[in-house]
Protein backbone atom coordinates (compact mmCIF):
# COMPACT_ATOMS: atom_id res chain seq x y z
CA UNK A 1 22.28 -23.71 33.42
CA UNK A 2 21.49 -25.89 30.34
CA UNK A 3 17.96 -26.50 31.44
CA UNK A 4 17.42 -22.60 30.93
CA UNK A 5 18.24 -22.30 27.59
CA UNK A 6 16.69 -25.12 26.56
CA UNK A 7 13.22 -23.52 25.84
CA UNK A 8 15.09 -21.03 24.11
CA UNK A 9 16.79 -23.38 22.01
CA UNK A 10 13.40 -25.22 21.33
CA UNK A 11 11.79 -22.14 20.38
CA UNK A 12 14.55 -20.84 18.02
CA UNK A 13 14.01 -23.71 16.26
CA UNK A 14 10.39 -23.57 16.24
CA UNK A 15 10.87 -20.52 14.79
CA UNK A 16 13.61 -21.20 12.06
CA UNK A 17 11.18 -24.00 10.64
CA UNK A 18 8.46 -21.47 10.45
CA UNK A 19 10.44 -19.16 8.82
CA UNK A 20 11.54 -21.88 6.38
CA UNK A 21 8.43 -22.42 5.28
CA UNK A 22 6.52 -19.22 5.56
CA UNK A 23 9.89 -17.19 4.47
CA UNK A 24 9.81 -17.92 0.64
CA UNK A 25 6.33 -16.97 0.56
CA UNK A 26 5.97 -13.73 2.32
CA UNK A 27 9.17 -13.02 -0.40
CA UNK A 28 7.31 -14.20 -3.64
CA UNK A 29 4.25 -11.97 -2.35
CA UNK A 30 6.00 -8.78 -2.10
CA UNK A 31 8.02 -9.17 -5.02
CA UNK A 32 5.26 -10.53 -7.27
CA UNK A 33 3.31 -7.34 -6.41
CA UNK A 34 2.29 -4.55 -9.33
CA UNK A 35 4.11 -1.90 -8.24
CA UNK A 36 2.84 0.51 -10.44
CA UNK A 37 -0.55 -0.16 -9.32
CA UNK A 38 0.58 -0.02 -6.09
CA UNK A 39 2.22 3.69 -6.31
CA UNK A 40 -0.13 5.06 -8.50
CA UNK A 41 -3.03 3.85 -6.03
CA UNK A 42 -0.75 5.60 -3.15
CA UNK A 43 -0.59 8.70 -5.27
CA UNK A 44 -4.37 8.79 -5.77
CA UNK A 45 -5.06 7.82 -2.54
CA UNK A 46 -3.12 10.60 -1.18
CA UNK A 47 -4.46 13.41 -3.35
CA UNK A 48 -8.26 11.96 -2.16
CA UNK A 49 -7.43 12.42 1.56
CA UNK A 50 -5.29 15.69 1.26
CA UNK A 51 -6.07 17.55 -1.79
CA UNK A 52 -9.30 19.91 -2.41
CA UNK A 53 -9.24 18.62 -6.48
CA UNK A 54 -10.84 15.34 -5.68
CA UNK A 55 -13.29 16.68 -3.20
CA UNK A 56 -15.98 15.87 -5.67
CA UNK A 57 -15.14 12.19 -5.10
CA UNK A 58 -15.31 12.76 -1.78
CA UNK A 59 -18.94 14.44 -2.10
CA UNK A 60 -20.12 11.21 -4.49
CA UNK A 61 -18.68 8.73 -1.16
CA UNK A 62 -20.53 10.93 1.11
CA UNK A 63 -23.85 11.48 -1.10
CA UNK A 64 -24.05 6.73 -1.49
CA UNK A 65 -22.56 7.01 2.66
CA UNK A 66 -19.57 4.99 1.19
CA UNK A 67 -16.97 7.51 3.16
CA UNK A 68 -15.53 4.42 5.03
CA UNK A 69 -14.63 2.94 2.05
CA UNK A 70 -13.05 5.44 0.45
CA UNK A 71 -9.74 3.70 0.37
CA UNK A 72 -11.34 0.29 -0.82
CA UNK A 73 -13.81 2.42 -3.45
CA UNK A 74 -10.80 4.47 -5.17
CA UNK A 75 -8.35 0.97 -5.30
CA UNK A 76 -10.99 -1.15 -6.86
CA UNK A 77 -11.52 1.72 -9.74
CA UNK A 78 -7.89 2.06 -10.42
CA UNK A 79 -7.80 -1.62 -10.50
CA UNK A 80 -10.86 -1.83 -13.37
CA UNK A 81 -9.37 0.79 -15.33
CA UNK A 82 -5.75 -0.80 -15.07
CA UNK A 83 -7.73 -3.74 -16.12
CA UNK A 84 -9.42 -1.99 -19.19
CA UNK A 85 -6.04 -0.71 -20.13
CA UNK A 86 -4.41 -4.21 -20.17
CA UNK A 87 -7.48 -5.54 -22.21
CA UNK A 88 -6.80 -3.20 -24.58
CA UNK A 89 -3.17 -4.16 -25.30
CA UNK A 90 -1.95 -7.23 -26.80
CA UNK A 91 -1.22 -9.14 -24.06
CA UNK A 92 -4.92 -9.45 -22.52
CA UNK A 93 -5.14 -10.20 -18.91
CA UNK A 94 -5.30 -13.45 -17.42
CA UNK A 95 -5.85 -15.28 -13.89
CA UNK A 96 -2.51 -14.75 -13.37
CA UNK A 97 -2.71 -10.64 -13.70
CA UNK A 98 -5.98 -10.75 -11.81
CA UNK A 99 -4.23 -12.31 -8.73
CA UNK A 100 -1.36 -9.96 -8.83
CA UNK A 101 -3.68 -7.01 -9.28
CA UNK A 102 -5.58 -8.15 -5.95
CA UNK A 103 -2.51 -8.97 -4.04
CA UNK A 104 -1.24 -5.01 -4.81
CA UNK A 105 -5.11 -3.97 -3.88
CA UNK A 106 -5.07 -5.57 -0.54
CA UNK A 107 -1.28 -4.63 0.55
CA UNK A 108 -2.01 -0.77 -0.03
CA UNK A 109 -5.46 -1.16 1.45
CA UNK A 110 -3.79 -2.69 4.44
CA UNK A 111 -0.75 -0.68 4.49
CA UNK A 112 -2.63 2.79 3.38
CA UNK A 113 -2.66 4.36 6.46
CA UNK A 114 1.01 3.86 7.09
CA UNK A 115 1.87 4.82 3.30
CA UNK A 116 -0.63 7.60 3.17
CA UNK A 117 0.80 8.99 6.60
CA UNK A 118 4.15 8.24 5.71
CA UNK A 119 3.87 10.93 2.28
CA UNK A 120 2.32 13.86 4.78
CA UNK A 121 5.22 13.22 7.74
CA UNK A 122 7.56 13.50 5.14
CA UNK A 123 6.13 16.27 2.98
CA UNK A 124 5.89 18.14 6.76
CA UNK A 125 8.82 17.32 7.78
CA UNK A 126 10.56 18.36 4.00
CA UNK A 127 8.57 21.61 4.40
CA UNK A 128 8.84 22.86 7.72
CA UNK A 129 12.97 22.07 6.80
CA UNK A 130 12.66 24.28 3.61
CA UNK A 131 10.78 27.18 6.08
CA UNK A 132 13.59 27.28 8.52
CA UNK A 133 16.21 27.53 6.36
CA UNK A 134 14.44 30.08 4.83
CA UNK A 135 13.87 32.05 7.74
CA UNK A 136 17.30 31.61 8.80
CA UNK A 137 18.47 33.23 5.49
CA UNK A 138 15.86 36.22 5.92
């Protein structure tokens, strides 16, 4: 009987010591992000896959065959021009803000599909909710 839980017991200590060490990091990374970068790159990002005002950006991606990268394209300009803007203030940008900046880049390029996806789920779901209650009333 002991002898079967002993893996487990191994293992759940493997596993606390991992999560002692890797814990604290995963923690400072999310919290360390630019989350204003972060949801106005969502919000951009969005309105680039969904919305007919930016399909000129989608014609310049498609004219250079950059339409993969559409996602990676669009963070990397909001990034320079959150860049110019912090150049411009008084507190100019240093390695610091550059790492933080990339850190937000990568975790909505990685996440985008499942923030982007998230937005239109909800916005159907909010809709179609709003249409039957209407209908109902009618």
């Amino acid at each position: 009987m002991l002898t079967d839980l002993l893996p487990y017991l191994k293992m759940n200590e493997i596993l606390k010591t991992i999560w002692e060490g890797i814990g604290p990091e995963i923690k400072y990374f999310f919290v360390d992000l630019n989350w204003t970068f972060v949801l106005m790159f969502t919000i951009i990002l969005y309105g680039v896959s969904y919305k007919s005002e930016f399909d000129w950006f989608n014609d310049i991606m498609a004219k250079i065959k950059l339409t993969k990268f559409k996602t990676w394209v669009t963070g990397i300009i909001i990034g320079l021009v959150f860049s110019l803007f912090r150049s411009l203030g008084d507190n100019p940008f240093d390695s610091e803000y550059i790492a933080q900046l990339l850190r937000s880049w990568l975790c909505v390029v990685v996440f985008s599909s499942v923030l982007i996806d998230g937005i239109v789920r909800l916005l159907k779901f909010v809709g179609k909710r709003i249409d039957d209650k209407d209908k109902s009333a009618s």
